[in-house]
PDB file of N, CA and C in Angstrom:
ATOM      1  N   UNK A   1     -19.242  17.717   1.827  1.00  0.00           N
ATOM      2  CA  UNK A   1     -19.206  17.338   3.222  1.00  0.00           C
ATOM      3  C   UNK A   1     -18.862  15.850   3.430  1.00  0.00           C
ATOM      4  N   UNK A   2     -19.406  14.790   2.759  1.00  0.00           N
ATOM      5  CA  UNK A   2     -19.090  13.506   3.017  1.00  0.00           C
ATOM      6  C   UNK A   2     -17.329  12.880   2.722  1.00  0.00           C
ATOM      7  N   UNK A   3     -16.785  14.027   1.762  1.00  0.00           N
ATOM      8  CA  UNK A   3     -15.259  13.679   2.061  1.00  0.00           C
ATOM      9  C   UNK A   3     -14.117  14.354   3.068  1.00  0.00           C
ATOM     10  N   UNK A   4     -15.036  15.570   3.366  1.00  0.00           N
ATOM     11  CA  UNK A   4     -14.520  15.902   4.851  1.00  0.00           C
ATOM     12  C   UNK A   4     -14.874  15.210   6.163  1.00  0.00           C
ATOM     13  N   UNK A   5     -15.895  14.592   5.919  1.00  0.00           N
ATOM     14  CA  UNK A   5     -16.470  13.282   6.809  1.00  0.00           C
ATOM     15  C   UNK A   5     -15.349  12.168   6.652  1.00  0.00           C
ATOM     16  N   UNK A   6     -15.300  11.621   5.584  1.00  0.00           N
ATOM     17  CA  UNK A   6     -14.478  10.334   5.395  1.00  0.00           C
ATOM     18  C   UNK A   6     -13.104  10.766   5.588  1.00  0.00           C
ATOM     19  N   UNK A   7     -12.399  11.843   5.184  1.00  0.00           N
ATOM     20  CA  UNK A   7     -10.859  12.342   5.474  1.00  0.00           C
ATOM     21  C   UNK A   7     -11.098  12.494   7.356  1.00  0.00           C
ATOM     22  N   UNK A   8     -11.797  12.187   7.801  1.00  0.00           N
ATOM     23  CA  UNK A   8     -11.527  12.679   9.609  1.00  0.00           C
ATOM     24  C   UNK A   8     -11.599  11.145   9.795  1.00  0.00           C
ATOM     25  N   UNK A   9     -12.261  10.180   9.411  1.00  0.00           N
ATOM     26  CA  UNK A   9     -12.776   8.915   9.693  1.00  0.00           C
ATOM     27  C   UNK A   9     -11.410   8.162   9.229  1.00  0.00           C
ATOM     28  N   UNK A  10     -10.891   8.600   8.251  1.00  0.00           N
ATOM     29  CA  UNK A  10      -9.316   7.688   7.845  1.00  0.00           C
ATOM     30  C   UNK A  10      -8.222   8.403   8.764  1.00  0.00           C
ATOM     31  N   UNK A  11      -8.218   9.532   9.157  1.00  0.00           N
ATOM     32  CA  UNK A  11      -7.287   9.740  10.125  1.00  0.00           C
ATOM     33  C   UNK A  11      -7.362   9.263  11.409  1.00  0.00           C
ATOM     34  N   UNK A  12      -9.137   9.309  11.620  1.00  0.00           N
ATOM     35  CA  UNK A  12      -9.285   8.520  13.193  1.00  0.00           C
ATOM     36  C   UNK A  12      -9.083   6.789  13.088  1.00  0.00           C
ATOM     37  N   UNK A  13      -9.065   6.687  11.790  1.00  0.00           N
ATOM     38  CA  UNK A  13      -8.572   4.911  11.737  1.00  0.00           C
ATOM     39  C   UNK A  13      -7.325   5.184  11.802  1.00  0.00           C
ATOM     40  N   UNK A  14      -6.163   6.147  11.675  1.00  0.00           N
ATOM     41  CA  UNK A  14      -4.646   6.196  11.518  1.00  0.00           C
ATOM     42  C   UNK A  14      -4.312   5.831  13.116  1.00  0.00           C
ATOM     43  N   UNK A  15      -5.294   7.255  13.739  1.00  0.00           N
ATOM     44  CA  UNK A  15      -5.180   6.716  15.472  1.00  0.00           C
ATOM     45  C   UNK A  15      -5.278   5.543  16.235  1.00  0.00           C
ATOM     46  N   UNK A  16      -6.736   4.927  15.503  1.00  0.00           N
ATOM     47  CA  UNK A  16      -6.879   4.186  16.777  1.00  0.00           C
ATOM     48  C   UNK A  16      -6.050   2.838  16.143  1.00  0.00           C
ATOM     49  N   UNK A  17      -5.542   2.593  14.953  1.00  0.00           N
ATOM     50  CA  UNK A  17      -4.534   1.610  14.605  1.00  0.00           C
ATOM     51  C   UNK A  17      -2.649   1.835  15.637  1.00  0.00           C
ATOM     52  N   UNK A  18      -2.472   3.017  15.384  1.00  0.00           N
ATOM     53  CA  UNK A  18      -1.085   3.662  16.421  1.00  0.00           C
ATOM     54  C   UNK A  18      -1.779   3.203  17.608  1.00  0.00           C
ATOM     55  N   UNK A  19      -3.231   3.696  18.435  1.00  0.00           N
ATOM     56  CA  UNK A  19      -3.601   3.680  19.341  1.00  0.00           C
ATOM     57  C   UNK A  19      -3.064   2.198  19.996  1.00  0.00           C
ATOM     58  N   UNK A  20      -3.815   1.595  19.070  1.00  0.00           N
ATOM     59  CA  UNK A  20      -3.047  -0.211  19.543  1.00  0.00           C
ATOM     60  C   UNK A  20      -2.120  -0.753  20.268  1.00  0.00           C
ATOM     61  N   UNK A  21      -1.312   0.104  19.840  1.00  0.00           N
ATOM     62  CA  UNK A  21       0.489  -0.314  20.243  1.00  0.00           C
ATOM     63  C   UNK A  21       0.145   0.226  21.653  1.00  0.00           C
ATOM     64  N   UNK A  22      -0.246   1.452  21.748  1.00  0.00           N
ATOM     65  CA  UNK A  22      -0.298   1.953  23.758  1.00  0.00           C
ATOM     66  C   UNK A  22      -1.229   0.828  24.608  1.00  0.00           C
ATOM     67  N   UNK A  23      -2.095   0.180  23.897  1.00  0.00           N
ATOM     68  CA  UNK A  23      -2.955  -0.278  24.788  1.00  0.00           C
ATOM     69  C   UNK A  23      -2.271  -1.980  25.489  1.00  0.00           C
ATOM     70  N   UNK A  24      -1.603  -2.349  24.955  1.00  0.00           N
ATOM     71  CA  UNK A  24      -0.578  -2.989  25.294  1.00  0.00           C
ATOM     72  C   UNK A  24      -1.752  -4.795  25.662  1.00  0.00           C
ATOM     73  N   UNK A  25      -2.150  -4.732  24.176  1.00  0.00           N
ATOM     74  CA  UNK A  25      -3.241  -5.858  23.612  1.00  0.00           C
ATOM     75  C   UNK A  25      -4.714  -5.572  25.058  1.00  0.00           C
ATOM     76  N   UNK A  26      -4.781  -4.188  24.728  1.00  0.00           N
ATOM     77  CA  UNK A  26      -6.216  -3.763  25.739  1.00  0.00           C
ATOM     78  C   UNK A  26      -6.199  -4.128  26.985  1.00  0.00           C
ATOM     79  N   UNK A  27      -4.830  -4.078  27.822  1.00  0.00           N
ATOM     80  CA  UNK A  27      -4.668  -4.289  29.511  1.00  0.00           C
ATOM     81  C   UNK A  27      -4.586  -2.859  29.745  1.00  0.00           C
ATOM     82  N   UNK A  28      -3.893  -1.866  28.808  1.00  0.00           N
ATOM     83  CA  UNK A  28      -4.000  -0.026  29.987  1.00  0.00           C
ATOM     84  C   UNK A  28      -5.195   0.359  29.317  1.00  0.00           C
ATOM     85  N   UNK A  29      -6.281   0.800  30.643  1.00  0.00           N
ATOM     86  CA  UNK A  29      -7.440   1.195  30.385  1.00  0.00           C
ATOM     87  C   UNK A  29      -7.272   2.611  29.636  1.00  0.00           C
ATOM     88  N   UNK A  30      -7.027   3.390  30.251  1.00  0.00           N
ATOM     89  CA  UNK A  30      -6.971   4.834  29.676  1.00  0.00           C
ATOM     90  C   UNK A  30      -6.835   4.536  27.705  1.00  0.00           C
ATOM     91  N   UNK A  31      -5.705   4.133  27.474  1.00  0.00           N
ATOM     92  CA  UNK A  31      -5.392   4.100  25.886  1.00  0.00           C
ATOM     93  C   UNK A  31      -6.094   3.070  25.096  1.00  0.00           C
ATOM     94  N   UNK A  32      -6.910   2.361  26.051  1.00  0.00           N
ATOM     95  CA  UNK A  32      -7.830   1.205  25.668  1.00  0.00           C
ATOM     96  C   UNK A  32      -8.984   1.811  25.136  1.00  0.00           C
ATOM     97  N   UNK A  33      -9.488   2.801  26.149  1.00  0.00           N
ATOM     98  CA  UNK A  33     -10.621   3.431  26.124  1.00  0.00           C
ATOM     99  C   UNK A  33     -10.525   4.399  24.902  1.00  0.00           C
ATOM    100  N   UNK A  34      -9.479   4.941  24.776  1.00  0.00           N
ATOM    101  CA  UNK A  34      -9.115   6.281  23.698  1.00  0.00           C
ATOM    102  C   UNK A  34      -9.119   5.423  22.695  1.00  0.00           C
ATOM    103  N   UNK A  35      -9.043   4.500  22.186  1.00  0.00           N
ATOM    104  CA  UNK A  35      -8.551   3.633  21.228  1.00  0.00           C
ATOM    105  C   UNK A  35     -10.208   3.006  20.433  1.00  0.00           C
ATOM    106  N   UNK A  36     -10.908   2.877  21.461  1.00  0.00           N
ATOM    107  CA  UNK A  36     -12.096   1.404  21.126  1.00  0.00           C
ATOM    108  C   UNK A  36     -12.988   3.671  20.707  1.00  0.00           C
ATOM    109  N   UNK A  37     -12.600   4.338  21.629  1.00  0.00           N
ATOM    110  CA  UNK A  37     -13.389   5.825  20.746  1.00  0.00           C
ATOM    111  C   UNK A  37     -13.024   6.046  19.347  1.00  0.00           C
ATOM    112  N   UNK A  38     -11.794   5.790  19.052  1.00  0.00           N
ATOM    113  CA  UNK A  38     -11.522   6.187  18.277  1.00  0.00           C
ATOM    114  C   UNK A  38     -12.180   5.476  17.127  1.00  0.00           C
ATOM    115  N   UNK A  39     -11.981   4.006  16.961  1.00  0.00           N
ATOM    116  CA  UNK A  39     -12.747   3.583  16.363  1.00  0.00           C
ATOM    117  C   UNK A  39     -13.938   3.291  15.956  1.00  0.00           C
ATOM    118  N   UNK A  40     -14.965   3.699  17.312  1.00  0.00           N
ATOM    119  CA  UNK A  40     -16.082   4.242  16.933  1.00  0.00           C
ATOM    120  C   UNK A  40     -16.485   5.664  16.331  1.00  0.00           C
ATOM    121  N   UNK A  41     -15.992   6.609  16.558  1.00  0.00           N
ATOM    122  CA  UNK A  41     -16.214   7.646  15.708  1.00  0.00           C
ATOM    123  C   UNK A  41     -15.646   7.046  14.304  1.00  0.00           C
ATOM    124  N   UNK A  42     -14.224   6.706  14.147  1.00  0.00           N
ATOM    125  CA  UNK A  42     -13.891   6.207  12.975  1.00  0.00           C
ATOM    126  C   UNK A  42     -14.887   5.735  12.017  1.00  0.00           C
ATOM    127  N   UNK A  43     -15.566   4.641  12.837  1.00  0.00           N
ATOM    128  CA  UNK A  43     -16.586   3.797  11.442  1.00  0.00           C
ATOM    129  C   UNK A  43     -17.843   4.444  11.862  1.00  0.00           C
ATOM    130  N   UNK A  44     -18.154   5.588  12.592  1.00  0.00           N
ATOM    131  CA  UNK A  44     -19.505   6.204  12.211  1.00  0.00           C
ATOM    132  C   UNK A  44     -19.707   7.081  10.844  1.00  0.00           C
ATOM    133  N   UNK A  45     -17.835   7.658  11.277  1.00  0.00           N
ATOM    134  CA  UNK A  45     -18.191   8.751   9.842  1.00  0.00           C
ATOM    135  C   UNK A  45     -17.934   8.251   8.762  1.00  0.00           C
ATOM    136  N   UNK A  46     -17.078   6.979   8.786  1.00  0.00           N
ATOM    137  CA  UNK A  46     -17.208   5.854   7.633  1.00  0.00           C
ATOM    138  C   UNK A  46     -18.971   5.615   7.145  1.00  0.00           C
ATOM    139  N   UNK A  47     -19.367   5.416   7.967  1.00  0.00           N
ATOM    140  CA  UNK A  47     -21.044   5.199   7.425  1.00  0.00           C
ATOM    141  C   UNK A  47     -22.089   5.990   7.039  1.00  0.00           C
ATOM    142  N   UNK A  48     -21.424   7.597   7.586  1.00  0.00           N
ATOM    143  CA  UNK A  48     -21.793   8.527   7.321  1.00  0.00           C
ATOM    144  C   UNK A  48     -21.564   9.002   5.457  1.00  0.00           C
ATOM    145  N   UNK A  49     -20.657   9.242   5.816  1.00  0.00           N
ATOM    146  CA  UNK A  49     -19.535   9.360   4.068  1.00  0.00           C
ATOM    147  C   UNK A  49     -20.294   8.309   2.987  1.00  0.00           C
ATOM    148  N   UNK A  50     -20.190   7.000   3.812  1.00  0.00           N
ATOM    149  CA  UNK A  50     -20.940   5.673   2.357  1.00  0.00           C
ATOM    150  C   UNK A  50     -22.350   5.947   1.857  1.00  0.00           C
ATOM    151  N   UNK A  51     -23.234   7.254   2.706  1.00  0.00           N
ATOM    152  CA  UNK A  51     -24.239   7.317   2.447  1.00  0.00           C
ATOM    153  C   UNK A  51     -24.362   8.035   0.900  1.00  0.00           C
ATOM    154  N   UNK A  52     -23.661   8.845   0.806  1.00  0.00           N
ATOM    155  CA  UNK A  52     -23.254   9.742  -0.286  1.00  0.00           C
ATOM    156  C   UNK A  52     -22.000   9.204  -1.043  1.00  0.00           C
ATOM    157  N   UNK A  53     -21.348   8.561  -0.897  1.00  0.00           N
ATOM    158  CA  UNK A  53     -20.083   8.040  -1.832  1.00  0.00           C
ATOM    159  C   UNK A  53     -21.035   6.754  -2.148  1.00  0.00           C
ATOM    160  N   UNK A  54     -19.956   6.019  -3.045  1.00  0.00           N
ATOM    161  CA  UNK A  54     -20.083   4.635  -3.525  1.00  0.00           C
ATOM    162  C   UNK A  54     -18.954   3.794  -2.453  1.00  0.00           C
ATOM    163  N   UNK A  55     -19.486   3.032  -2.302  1.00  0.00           N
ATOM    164  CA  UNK A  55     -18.689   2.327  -1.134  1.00  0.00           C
ATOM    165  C   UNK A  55     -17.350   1.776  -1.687  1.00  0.00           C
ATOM    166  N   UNK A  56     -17.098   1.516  -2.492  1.00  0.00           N
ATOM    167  CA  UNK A  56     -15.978   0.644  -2.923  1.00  0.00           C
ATOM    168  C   UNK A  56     -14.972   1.962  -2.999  1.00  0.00           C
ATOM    169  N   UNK A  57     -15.405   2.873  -3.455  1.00  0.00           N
ATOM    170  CA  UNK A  57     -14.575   4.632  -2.880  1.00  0.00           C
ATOM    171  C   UNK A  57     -14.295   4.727  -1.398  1.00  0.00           C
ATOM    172  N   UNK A  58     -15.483   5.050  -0.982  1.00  0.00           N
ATOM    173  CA  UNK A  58     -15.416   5.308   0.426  1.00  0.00           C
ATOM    174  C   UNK A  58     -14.162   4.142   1.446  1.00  0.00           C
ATOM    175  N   UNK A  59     -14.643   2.900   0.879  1.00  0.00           N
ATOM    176  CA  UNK A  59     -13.827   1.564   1.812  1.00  0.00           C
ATOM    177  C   UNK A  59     -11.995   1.997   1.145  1.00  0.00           C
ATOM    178  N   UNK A  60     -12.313   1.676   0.085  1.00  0.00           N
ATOM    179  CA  UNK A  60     -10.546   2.206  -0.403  1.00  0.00           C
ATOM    180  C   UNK A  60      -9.898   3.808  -0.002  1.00  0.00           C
ATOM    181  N   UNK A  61     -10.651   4.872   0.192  1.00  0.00           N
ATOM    182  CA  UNK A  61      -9.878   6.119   0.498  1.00  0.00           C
ATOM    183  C   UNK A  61      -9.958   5.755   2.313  1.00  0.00           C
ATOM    184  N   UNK A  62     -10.611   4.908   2.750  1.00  0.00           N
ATOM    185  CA  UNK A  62     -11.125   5.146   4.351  1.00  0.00           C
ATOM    186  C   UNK A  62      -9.500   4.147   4.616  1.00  0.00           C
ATOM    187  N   UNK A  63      -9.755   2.904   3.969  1.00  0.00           N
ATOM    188  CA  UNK A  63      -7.996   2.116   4.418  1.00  0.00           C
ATOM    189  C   UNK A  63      -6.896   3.029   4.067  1.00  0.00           C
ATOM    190  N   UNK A  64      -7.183   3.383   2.711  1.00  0.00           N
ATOM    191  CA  UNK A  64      -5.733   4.221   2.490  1.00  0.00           C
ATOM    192  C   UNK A  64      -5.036   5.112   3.302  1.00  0.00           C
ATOM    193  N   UNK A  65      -6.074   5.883   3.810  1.00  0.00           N
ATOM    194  CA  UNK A  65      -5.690   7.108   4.467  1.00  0.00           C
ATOM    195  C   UNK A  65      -4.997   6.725   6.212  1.00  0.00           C
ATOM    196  N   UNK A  66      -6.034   5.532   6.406  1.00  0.00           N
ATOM    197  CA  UNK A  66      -5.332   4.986   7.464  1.00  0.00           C
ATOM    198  C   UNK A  66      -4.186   4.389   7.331  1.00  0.00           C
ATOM    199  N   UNK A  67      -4.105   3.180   6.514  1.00  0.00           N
ATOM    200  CA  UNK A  67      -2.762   2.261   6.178  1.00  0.00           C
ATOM    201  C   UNK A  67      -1.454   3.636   6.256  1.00  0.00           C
ATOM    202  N   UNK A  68      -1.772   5.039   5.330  1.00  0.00           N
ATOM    203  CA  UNK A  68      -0.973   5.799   5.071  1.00  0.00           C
ATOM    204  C   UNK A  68      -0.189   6.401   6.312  1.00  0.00           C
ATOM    205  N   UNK A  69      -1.407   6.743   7.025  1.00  0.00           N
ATOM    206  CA  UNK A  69      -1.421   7.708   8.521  1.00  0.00           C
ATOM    207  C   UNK A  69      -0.526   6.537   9.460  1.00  0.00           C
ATOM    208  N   UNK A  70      -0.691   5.518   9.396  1.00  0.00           N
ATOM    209  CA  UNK A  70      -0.257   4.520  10.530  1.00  0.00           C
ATOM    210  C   UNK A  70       0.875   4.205  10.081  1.00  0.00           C
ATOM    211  N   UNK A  71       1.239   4.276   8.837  1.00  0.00           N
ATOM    212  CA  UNK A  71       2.801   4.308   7.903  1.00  0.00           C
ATOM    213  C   UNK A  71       3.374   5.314   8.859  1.00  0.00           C
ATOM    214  N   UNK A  72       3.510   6.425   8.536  1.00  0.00           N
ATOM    215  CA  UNK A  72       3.809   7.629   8.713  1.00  0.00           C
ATOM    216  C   UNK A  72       4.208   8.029  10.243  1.00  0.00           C
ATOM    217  N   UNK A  73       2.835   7.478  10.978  1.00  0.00           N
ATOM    218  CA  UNK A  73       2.781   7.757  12.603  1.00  0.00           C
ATOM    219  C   UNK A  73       4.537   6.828  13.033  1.00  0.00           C
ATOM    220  N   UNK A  74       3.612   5.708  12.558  1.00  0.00           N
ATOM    221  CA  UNK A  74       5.133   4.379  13.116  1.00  0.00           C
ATOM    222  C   UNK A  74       6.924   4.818  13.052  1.00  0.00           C
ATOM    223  N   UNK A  75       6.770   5.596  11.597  1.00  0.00           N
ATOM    224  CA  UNK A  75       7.948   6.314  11.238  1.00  0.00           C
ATOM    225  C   UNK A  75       8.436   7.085  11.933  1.00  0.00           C
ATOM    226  N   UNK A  76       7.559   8.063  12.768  1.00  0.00           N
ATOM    227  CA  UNK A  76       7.934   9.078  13.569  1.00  0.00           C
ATOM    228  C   UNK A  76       7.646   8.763  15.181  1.00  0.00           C
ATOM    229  N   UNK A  77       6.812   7.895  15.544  1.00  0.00           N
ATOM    230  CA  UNK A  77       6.510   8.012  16.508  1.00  0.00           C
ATOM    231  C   UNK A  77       7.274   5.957  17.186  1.00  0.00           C
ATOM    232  N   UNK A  78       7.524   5.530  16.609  1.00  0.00           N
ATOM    233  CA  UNK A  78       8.356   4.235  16.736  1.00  0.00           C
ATOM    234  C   UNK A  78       9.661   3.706  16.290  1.00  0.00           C
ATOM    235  N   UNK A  79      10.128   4.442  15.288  1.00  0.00           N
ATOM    236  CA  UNK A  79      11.460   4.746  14.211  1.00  0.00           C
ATOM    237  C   UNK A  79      11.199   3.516  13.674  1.00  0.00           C
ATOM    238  N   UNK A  80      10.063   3.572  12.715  1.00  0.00           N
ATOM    239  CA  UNK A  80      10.033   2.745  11.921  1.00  0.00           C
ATOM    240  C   UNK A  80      10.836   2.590  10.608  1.00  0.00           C
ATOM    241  N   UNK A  81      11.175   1.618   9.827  1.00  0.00           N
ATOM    242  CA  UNK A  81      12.247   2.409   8.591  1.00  0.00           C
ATOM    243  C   UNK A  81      11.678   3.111   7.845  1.00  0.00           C
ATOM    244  N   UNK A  82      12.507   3.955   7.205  1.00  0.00           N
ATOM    245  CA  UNK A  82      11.984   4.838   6.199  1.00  0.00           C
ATOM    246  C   UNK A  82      12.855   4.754   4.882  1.00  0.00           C
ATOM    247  N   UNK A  83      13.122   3.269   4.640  1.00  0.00           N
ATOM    248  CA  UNK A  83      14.156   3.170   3.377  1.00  0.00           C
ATOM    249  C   UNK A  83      13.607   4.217   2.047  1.00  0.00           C
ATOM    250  N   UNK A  84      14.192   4.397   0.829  1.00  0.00           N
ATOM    251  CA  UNK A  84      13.556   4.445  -0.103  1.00  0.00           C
ATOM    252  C   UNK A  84      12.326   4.284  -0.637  1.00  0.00           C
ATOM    253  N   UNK A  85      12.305   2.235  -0.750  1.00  0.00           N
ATOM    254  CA  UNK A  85      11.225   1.961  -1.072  1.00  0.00           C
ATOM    255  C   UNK A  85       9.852   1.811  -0.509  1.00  0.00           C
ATOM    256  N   UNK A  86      10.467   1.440   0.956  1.00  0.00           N
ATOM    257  CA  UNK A  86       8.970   2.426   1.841  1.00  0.00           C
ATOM    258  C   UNK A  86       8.477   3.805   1.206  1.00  0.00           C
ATOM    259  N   UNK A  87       9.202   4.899   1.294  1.00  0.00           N
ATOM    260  CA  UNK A  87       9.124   6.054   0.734  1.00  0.00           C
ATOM    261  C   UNK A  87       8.105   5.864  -0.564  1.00  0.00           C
ATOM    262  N   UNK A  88       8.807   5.338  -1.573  1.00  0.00           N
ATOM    263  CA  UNK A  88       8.235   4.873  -2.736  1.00  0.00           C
ATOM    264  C   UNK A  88       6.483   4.104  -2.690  1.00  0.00           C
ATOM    265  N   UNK A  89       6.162   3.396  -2.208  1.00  0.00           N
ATOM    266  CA  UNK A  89       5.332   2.712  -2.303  1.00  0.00           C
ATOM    267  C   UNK A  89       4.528   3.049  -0.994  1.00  0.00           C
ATOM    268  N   UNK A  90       4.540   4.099  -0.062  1.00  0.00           N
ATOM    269  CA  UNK A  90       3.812   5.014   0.510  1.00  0.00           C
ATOM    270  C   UNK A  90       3.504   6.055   0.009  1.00  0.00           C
ATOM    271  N   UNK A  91       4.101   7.003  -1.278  1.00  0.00           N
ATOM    272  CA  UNK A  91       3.737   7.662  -2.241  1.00  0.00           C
ATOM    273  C   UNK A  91       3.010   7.029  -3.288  1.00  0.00           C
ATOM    274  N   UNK A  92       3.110   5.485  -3.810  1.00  0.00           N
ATOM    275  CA  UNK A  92       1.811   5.029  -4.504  1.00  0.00           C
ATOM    276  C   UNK A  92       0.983   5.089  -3.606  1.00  0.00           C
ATOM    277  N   UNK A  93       1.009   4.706  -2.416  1.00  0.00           N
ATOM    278  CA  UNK A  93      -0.518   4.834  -1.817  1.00  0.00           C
ATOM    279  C   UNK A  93      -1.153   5.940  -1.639  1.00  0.00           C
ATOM    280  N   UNK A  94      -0.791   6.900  -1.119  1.00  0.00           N
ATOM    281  CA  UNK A  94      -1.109   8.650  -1.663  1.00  0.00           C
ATOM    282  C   UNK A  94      -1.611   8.426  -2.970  1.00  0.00           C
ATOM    283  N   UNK A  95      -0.719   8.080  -3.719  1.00  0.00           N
ATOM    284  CA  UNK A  95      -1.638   8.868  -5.659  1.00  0.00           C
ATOM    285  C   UNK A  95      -2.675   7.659  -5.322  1.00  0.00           C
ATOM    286  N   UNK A  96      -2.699   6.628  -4.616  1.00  0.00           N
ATOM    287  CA  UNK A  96      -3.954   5.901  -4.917  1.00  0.00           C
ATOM    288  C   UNK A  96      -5.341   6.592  -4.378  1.00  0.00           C
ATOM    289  N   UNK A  97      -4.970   6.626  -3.307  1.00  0.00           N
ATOM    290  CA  UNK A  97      -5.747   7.711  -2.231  1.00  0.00           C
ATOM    291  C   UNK A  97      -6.671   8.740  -2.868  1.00  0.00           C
ATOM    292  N   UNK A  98      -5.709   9.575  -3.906  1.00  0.00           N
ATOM    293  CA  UNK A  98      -5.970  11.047  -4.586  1.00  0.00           C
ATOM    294  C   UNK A  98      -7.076  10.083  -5.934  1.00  0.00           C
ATOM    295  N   UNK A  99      -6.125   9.227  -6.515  1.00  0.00           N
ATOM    296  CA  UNK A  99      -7.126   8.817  -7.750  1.00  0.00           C
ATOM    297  C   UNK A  99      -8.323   8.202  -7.563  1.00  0.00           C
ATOM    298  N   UNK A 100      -8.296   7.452  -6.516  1.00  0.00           N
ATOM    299  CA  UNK A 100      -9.977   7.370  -5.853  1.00  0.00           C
ATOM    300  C   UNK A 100     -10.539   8.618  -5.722  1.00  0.00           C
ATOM    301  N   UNK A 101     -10.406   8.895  -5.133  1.00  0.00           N
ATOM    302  CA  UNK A 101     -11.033  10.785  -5.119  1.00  0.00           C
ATOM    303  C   UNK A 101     -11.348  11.265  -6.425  1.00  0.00           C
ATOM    304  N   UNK A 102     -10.276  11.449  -7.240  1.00  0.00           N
ATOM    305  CA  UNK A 102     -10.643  12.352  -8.496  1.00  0.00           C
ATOM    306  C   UNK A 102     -11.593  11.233  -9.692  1.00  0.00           C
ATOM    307  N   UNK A 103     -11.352  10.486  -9.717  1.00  0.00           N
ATOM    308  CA  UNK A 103     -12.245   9.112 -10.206  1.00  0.00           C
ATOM    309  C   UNK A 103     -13.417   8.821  -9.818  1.00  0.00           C
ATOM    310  N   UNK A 104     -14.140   9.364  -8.651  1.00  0.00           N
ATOM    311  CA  UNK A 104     -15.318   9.120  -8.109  1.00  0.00           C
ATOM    312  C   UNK A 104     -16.131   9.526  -8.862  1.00  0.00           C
ATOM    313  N   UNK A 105     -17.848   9.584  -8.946  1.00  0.00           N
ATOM    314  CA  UNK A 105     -18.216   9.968  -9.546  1.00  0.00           C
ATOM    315  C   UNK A 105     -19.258  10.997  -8.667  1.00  0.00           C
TER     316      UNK A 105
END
């Protein structure tokens, strides 16, 4: 349960990082509001998850998954580039992601 906790908590950090860009530096309320939620659920189930993980796990799969998600979002949802080596070194961050996971104890 605590990495199905922490996998919802790195995607809700993917959001409320994309979220950012709508809130237009926190002047539109609506995406302001969706945004400052997001990040509170975000770092609850972050604290939830650290209770049962080792934190230095938990903190590295909780950025990754976000850094990854907010990669990804930007790509599709801003036409961010998607050269190669983006490609490349957003797939190390995935196997990093996974080897925290399988490395845990």
């Amino acid at each position: 349960m605590p990495w199905l906790l922490l996998l919802i908590a790195g995607l809700m950090e993917a959001a409320w990082a994309v979220g950012l860009k709508y809130t237009e530096g926190f002047s539109r309320p609506v995406p302001s509001l969706l945004t400052i939620l997001g990040i509170m659920i975000s770092m609850g189930l972050l604290g939830i998850a650290a209770r049962d993980l080792p934190i230095g796990t938990v903190y590295g799969v909780w950025v990754g998954i976000g850094a990854l998600g907010a990669a990804i979002l930007g790509i599709f949802l801003f036409g961010e580039s998607l050269s190669p080596m983006r490609v490349l070194f957003l797939a190390l961050l995935a196997v990093s992601i996974a080897g925290l996971k399988l490395t845990s104890a």
